[in-house]
N, C-alpha and C. Protein backbone atom coordinates (compact mmCIF):
# COMPACT_ATOMS: atom_id res chain seq x y z
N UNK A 1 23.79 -62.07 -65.81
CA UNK A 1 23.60 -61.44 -67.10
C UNK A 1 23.83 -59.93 -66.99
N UNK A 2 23.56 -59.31 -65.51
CA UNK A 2 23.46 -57.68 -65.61
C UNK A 2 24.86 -57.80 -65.79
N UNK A 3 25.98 -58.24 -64.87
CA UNK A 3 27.62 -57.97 -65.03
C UNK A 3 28.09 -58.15 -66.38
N UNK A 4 27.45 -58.98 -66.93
CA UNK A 4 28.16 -59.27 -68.46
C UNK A 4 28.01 -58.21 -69.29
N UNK A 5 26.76 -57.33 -68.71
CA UNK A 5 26.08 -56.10 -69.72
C UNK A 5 27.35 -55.36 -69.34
N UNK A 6 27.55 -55.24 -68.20
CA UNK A 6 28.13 -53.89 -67.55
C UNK A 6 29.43 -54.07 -67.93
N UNK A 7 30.09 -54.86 -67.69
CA UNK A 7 31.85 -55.23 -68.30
C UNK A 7 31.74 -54.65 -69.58
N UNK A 8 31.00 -55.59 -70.97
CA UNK A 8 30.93 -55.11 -72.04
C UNK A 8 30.94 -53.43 -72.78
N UNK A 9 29.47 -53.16 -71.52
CA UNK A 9 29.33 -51.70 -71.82
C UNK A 9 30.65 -50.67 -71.44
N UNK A 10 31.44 -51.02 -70.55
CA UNK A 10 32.53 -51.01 -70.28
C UNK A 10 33.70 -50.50 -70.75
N UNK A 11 34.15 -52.01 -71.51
CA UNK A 11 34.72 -51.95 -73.02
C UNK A 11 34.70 -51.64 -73.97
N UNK A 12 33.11 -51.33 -74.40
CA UNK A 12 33.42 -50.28 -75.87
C UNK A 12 33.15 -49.04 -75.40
N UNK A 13 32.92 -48.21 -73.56
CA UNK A 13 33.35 -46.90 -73.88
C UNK A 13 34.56 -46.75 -73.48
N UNK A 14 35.60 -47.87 -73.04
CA UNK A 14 36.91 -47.54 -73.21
C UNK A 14 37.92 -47.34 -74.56
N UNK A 15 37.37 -48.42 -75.23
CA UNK A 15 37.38 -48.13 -76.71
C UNK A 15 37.29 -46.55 -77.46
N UNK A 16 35.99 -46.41 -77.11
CA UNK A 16 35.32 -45.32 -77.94
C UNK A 16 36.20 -44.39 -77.21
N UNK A 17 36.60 -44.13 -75.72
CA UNK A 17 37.48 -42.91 -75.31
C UNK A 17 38.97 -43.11 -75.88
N UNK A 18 39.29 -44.22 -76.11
CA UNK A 18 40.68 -44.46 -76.53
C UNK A 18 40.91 -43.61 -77.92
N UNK A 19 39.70 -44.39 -78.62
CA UNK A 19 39.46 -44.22 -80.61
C UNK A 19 39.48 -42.24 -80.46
N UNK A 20 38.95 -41.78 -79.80
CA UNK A 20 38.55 -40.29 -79.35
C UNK A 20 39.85 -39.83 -79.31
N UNK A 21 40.85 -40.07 -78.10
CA UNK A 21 42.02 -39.65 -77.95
C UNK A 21 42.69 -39.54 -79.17
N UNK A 22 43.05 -41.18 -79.49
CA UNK A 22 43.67 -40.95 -81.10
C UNK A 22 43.14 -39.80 -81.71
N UNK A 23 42.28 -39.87 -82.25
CA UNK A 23 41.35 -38.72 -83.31
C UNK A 23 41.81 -37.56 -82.88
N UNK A 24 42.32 -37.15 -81.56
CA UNK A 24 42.20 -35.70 -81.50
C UNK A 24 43.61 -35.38 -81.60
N UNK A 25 44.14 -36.79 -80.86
CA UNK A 25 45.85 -36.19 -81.13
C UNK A 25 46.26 -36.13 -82.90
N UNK A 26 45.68 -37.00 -83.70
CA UNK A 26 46.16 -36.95 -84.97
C UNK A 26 45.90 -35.66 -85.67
N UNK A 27 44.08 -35.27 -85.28
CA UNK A 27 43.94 -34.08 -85.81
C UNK A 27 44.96 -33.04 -85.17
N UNK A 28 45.31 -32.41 -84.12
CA UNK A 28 45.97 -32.02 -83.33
C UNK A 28 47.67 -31.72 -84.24
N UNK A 29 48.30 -32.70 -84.51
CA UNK A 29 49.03 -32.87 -85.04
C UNK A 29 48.67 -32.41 -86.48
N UNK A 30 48.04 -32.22 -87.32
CA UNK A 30 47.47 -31.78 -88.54
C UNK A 30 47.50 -30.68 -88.77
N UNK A 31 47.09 -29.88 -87.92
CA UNK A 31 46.43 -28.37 -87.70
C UNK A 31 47.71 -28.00 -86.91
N UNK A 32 48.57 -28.07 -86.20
CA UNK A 32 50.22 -28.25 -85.98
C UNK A 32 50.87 -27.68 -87.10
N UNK A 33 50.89 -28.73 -88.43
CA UNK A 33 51.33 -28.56 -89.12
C UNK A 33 50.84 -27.34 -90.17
N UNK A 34 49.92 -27.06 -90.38
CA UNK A 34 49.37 -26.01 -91.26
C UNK A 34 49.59 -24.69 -90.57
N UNK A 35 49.68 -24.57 -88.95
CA UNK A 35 49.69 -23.35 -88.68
C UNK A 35 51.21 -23.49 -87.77
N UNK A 36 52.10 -23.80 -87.67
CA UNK A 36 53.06 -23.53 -87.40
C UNK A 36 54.31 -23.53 -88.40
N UNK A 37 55.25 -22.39 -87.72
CA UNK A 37 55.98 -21.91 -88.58
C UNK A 37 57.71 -22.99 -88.30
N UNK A 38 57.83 -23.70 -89.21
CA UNK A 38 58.94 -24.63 -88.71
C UNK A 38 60.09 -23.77 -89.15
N UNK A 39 60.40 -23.08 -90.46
CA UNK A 39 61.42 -22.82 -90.54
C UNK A 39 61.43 -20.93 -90.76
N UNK A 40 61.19 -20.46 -89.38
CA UNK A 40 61.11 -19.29 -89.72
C UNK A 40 62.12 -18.46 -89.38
N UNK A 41 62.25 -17.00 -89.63
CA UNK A 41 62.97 -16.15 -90.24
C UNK A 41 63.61 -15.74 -88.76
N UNK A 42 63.07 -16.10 -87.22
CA UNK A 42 63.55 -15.80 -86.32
C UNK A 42 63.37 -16.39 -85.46
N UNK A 43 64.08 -17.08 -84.54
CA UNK A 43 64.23 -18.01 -83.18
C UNK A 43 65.23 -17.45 -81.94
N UNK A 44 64.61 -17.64 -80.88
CA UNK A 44 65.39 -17.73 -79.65
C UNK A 44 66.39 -18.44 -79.62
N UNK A 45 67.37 -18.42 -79.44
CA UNK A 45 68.41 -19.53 -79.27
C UNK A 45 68.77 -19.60 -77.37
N UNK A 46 68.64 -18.37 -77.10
CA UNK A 46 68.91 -18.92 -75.69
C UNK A 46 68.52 -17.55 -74.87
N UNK A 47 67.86 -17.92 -73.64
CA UNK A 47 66.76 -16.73 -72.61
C UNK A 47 67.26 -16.75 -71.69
N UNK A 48 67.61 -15.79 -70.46
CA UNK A 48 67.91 -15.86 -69.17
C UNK A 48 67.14 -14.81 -68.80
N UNK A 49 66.67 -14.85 -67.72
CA UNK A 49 65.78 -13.66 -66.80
C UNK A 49 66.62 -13.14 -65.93
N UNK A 50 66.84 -11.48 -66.09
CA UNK A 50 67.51 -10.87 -65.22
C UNK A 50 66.76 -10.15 -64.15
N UNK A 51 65.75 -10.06 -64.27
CA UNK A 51 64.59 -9.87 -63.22
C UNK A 51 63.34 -10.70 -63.33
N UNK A 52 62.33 -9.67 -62.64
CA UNK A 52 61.30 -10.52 -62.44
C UNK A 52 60.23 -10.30 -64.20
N UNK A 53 60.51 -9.05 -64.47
CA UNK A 53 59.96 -8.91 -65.69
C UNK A 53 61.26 -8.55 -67.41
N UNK A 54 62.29 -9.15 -67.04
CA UNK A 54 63.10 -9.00 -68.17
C UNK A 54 63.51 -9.63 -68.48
N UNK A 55 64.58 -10.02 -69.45
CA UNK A 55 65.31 -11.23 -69.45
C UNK A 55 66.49 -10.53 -70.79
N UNK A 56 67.64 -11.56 -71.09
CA UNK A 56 68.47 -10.98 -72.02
C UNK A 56 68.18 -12.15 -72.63
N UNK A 57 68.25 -12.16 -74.31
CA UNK A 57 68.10 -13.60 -75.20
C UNK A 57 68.90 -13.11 -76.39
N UNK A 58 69.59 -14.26 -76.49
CA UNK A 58 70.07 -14.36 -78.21
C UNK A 58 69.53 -14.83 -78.98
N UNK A 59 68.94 -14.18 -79.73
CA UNK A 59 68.32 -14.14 -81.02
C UNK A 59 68.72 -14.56 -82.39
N UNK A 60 68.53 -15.05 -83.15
CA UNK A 60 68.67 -15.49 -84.48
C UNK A 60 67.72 -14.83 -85.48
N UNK A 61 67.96 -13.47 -86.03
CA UNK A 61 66.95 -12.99 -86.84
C UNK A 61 67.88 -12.91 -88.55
N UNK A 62 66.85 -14.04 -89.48
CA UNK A 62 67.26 -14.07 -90.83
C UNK A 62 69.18 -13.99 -90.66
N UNK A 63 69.08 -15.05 -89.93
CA UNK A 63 70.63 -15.37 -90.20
C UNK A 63 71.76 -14.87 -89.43
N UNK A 64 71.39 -13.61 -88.97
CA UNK A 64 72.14 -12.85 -87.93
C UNK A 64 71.99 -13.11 -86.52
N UNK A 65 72.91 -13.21 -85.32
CA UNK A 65 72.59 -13.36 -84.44
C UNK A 65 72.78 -11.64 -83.01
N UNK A 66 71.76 -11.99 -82.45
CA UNK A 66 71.85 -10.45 -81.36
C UNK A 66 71.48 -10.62 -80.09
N UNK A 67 72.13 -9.79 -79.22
CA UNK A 67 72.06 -9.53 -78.07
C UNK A 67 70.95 -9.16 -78.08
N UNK A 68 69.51 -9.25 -77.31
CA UNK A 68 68.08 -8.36 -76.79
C UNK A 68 68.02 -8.69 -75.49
N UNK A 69 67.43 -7.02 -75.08
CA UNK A 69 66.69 -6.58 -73.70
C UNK A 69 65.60 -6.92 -74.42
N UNK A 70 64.90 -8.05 -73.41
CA UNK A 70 62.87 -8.11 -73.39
C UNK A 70 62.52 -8.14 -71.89
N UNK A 71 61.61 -6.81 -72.37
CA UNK A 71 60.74 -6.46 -70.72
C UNK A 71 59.13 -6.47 -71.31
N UNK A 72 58.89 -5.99 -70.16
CA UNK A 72 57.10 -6.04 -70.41
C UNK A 72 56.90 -4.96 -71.43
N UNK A 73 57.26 -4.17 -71.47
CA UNK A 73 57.16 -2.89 -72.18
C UNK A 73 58.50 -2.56 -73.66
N UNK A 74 58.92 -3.47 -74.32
CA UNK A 74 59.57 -4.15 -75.45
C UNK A 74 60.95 -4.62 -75.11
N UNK A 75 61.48 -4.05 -76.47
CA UNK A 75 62.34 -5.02 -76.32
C UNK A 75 63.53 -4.01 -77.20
N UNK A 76 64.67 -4.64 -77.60
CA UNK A 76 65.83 -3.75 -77.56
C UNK A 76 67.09 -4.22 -78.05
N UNK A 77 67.56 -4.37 -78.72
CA UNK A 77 68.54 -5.01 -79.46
C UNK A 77 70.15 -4.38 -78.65
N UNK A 78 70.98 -5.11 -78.21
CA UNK A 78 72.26 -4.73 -77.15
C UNK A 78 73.51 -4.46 -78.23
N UNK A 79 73.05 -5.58 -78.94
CA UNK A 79 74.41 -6.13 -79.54
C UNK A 79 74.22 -6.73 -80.75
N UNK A 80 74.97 -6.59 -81.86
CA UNK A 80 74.90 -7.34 -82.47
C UNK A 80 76.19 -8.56 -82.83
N UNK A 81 76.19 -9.52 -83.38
CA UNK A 81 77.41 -10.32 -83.01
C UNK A 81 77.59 -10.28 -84.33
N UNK A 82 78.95 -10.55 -84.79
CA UNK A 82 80.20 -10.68 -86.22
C UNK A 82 79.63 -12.08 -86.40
N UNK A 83 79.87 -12.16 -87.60
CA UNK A 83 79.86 -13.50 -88.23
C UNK A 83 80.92 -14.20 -87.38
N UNK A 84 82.32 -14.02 -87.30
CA UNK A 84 83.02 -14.94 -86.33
C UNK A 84 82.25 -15.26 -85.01
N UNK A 85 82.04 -14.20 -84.32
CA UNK A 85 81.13 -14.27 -82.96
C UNK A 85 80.12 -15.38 -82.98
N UNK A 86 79.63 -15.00 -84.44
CA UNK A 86 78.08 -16.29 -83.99
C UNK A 86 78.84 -17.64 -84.10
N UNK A 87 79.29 -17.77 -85.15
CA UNK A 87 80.05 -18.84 -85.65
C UNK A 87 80.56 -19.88 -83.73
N UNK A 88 81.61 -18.84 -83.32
CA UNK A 88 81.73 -19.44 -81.66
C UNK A 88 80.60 -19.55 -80.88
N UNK A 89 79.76 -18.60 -80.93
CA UNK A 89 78.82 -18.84 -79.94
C UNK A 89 77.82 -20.59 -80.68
N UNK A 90 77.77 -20.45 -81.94
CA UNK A 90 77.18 -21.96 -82.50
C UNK A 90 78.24 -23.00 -81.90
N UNK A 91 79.40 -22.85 -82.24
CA UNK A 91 80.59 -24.24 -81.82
C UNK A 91 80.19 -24.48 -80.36
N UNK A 92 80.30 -23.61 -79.43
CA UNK A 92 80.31 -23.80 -78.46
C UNK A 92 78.54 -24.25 -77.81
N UNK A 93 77.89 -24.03 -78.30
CA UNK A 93 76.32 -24.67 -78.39
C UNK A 93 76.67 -26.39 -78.35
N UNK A 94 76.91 -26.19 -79.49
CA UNK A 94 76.86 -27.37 -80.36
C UNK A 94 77.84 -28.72 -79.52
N UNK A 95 79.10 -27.91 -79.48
CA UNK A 95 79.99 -28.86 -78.48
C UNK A 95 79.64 -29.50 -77.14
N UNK A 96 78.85 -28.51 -76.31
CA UNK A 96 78.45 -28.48 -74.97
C UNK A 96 77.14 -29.27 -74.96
N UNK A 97 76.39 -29.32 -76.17
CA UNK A 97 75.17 -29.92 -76.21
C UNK A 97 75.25 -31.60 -76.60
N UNK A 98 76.43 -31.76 -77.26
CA UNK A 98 76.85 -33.05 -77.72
C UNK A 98 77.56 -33.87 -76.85
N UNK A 99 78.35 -33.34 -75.67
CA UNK A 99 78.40 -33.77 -74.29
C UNK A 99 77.51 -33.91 -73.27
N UNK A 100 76.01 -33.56 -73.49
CA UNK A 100 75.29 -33.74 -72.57
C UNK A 100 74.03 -33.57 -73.22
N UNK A 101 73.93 -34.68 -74.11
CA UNK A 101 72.49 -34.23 -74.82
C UNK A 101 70.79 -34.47 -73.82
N UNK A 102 70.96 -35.16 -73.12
CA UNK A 102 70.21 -35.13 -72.37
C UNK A 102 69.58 -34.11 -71.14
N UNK A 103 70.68 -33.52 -71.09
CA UNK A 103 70.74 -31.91 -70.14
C UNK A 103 69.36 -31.52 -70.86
N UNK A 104 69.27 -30.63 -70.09
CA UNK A 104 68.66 -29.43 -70.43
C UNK A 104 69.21 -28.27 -70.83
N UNK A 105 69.62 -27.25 -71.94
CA UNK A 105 70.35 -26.93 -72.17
C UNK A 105 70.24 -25.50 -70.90
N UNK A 106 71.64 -24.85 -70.71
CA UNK A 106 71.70 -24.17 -69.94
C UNK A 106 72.59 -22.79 -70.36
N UNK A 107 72.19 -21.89 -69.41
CA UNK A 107 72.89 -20.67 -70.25
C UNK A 107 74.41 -20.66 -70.04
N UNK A 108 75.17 -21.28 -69.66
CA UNK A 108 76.49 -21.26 -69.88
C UNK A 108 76.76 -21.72 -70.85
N UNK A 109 76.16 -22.72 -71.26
CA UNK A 109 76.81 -23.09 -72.98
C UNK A 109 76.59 -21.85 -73.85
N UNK A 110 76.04 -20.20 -73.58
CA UNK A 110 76.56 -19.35 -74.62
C UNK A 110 76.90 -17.77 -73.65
N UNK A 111 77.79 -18.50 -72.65
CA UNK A 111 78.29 -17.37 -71.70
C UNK A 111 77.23 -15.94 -71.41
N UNK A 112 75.89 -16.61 -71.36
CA UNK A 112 75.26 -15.12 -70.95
C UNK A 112 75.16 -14.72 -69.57
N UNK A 113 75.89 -15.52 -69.34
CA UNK A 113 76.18 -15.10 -67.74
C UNK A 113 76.53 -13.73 -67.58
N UNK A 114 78.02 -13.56 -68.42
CA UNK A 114 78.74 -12.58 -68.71
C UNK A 114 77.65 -11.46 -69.15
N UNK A 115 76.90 -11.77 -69.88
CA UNK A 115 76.26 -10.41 -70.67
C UNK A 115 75.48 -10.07 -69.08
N UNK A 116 74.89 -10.89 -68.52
CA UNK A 116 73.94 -10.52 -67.39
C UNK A 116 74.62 -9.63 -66.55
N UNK A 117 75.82 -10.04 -66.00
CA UNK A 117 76.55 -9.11 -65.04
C UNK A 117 77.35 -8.02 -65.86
N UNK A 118 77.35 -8.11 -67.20
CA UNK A 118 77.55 -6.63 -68.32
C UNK A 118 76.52 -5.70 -68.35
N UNK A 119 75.21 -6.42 -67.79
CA UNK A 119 73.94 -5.26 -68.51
C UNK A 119 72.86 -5.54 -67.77
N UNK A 120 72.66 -5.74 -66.65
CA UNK A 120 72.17 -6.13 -65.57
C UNK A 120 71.83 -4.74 -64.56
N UNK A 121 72.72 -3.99 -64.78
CA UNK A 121 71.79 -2.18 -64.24
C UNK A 121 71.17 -1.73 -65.00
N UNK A 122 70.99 -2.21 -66.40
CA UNK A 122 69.93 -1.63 -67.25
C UNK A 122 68.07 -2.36 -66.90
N UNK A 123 68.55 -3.14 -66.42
CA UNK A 123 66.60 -3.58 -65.98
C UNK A 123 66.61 -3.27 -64.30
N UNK A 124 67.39 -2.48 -63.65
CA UNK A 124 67.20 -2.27 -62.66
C UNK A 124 66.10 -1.25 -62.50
N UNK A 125 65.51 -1.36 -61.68
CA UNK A 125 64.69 0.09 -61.79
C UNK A 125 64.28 0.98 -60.42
């Protein structure tokens, strides 16, 4: 009779931790939604670290896309790109990502290689 207690008791606190999990991931997901910004006015599109504290990223701000220096101490706009410019740098995203959607995307699909060894004595210090 004690094992039958103990199995049982068992089972409904596996239950009750299961029912718990749910509950928190749904709330979780709720509060997700109220405080995150899905379609906002500025996104990363792509980061590379040129040191230990910098990195160069293309940016997407309200439609425009730019070259930025981000260090510990801000940040810095390089470049800005032409509407044709972004336009290629999107095709070529887009193309490279649709051949390998499973990749992880990588910084050659938007040649910042090039910008790194263009601007790469500027975070030297």
């Amino acid at each position: 009779m004690g094992f039958a207690v103990d199995i049982g008791y068992l089972f409904k606190s596996g239950a009750a931790l299961v029912f718990i999990i749910f509950l928190a991931n749904v709330l979780l997901k709720k509060l997700h939604t109220f405080s995150g910004n899905k379609k906002g006015a500025i996104a990363i599109v792509e980061r590379i670290p040129v040191g230990k504290s910098s990195s160069l990223a293309i940016a997407e701000i309200a439609g425009s896309y730019y070259l930025m220096s981000l260090t510990e101490t801000g940040s810095e706009i390089l470049k800005e790109f032409s509407a044709e410019e972004a336009r290629e740098l999107l095709a070529e995203s887009t193309s490279v990502t649709s051949k390998k959607p499973k990749q992880k995307p990588t910084t050659a699909r938007l040649q910042l290689s090039d910008f790194r060894k263009n601007y790469a004595d500027m975070f030297e210090k």
